[in-house]
C-alpha atoms as a PDB file:
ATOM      1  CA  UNK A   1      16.261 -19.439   0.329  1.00  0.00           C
ATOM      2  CA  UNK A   2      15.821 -15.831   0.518  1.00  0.00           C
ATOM      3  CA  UNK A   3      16.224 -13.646   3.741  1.00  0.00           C
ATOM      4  CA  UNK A   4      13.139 -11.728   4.192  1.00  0.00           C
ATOM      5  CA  UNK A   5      13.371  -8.739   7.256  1.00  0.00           C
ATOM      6  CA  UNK A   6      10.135  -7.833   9.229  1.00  0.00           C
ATOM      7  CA  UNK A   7      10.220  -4.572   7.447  1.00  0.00           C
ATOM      8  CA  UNK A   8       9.727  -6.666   3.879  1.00  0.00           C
ATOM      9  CA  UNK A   9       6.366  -7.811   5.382  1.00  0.00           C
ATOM     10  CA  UNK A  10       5.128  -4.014   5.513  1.00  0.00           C
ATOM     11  CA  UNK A  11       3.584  -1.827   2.756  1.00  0.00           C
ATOM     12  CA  UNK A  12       3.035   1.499   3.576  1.00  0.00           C
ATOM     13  CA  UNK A  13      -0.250   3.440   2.869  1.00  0.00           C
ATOM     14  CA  UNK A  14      -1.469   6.820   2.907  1.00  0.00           C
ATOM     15  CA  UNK A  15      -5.210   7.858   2.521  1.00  0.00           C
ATOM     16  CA  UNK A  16      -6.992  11.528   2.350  1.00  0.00           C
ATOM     17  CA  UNK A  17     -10.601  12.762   2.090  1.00  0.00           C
ATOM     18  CA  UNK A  18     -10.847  14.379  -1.451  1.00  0.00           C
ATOM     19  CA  UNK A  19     -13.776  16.353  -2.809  1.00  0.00           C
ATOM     20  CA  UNK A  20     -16.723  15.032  -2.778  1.00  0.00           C
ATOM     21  CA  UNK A  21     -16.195  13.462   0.802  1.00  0.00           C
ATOM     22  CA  UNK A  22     -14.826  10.138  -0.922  1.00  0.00           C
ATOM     23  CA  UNK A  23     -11.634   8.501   0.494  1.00  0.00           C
ATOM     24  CA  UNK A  24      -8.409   8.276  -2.028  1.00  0.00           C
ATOM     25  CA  UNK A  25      -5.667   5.578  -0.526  1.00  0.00           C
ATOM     26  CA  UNK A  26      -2.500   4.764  -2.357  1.00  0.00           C
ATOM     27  CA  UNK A  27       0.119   1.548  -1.383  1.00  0.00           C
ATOM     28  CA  UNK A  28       3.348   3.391  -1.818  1.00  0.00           C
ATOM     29  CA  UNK A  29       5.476   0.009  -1.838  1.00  0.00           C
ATOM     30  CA  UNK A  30       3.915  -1.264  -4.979  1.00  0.00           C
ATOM     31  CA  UNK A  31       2.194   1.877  -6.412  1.00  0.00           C
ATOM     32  CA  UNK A  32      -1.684   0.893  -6.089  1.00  0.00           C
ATOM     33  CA  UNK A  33      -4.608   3.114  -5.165  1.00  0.00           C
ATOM     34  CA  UNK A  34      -8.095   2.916  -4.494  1.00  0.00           C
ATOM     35  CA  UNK A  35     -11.084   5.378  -3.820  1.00  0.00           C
ATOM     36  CA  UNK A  36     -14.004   4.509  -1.657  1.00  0.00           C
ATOM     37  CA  UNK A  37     -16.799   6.268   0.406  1.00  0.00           C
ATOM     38  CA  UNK A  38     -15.479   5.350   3.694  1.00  0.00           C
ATOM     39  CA  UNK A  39     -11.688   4.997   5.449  1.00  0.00           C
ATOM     40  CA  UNK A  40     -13.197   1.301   6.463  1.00  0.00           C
ATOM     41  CA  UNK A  41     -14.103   0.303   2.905  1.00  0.00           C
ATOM     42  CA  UNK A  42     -10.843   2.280   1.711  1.00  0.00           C
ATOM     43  CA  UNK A  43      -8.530  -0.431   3.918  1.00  0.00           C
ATOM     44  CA  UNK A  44     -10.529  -3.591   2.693  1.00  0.00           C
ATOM     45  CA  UNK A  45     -10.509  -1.947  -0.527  1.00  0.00           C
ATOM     46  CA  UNK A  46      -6.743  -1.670  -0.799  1.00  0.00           C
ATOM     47  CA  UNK A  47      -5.849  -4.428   1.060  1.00  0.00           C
ATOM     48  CA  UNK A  48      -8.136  -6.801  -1.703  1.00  0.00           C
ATOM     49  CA  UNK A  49      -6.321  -5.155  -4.460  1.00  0.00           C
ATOM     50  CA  UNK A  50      -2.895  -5.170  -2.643  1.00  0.00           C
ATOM     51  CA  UNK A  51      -3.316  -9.351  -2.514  1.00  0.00           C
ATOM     52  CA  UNK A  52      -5.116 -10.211  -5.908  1.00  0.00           C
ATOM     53  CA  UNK A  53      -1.852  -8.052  -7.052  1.00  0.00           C
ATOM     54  CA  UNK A  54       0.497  -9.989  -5.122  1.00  0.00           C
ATOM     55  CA  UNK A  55      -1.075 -13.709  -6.016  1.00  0.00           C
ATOM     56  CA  UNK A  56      -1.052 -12.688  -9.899  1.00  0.00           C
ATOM     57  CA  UNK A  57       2.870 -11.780  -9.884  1.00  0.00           C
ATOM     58  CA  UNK A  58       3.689 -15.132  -7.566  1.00  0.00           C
ATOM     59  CA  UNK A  59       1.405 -17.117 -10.099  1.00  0.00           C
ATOM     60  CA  UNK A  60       3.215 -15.177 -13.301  1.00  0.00           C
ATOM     61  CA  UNK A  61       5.121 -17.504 -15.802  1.00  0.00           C
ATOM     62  CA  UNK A  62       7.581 -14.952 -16.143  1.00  0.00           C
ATOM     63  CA  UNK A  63       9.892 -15.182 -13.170  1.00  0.00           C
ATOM     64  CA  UNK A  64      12.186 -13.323 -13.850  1.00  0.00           C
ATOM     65  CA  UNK A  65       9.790 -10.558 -13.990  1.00  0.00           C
ATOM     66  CA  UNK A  66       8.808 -10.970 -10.443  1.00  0.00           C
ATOM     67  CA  UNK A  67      11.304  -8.744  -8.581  1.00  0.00           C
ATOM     68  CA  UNK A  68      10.283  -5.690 -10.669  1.00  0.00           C
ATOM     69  CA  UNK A  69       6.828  -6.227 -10.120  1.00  0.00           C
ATOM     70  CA  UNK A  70       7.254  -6.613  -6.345  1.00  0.00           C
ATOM     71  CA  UNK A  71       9.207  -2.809  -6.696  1.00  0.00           C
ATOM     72  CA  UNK A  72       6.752  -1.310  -7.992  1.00  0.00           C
ATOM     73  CA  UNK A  73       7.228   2.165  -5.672  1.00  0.00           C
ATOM     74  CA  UNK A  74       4.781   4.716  -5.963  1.00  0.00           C
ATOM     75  CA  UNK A  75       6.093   8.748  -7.455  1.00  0.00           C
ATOM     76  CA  UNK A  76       8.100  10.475  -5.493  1.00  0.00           C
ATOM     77  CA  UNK A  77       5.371  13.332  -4.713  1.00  0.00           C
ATOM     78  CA  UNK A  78       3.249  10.539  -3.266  1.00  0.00           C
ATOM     79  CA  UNK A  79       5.857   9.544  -0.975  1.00  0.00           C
ATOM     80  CA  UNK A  80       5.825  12.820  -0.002  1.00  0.00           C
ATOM     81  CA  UNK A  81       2.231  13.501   0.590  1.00  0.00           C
ATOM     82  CA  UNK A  82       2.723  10.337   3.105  1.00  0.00           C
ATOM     83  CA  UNK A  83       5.592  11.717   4.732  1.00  0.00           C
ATOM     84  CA  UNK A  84       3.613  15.205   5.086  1.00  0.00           C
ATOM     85  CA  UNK A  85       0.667  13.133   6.596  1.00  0.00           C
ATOM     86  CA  UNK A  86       2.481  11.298   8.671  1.00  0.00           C
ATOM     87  CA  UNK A  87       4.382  14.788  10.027  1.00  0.00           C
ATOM     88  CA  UNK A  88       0.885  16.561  10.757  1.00  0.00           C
ATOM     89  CA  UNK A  89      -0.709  13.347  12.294  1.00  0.00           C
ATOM     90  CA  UNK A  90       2.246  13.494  14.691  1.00  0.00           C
ATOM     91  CA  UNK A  91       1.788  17.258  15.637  1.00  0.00           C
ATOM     92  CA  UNK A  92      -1.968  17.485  16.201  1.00  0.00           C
ATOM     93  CA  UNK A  93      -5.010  15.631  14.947  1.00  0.00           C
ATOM     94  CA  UNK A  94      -5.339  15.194  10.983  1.00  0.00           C
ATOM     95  CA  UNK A  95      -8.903  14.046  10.537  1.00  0.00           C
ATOM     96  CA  UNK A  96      -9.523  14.388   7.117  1.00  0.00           C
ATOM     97  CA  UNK A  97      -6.020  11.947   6.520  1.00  0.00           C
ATOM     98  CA  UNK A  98      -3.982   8.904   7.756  1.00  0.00           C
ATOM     99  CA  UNK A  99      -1.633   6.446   7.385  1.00  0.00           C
ATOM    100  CA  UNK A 100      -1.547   3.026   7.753  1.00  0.00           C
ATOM    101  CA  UNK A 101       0.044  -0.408   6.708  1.00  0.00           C
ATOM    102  CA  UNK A 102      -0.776  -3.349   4.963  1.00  0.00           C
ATOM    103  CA  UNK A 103       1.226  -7.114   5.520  1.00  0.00           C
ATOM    104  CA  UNK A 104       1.560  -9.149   2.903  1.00  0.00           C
ATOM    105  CA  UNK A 105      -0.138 -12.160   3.958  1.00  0.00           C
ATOM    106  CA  UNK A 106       2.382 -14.691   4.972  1.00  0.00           C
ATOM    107  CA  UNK A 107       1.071 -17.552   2.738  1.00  0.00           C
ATOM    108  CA  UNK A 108       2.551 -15.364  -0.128  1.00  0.00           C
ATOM    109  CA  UNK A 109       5.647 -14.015   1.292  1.00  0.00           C
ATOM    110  CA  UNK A 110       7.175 -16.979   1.461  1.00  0.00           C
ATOM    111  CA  UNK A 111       6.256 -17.950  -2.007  1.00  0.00           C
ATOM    112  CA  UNK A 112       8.384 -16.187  -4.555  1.00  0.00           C
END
């Protein structure tokens, strides 16, 4: 059986205001995004794509396709856009921007 860390439980998100006042939010561990009018309906929003994602790779035929599809890490300038958020939220308010994390619900993470 495989050896999963805390840290394996833990996708990282970032999400910023874009024009039009809409929220943009991208899952950096498995490269997913989703746009919605507020940073409440963003989270649900991600966090419903993040497991209908998840269940459709466990429930895949192909299994030795699964550990690709669980690496699925976002570009590199996205990473970097979260690490810049996450660098301004620490010096001073970022309102417009914000990071946050998703756990992959345990009923799946022990399913693979």
């Amino acid at each position: 059986m495989a050896q999963f860390k805390p840290s394996d439980l833990v996708l990282r998100c970032y999400a910023n205001r874009v024009n039009g006042g809409r929220w943009f939010g991208v899952c950096l561990d498995l490269n997913l995004a989703a746009e919605a009018d507020s940073p409440e309906e963003l989270k649900k929003k991600l966090n419903d794509i993040i497991l209908s994602y998840l269940e459709t790779v466990i429930e895949t035929d192909d299994k030795d396709s699964i550990p690709s599809l669980l690496s699925r890490r976002a570009p590199i300038n996205d990473w970097l856009k979260y690490y810049f958020i996450k660098l301004l939220i620490s010096i001073r308010n970022f309102p417009n921007n914000f990071i946050f994390q998703e756990l992959i619900p345990f009923h799946l993470s022990g399913s693979c």
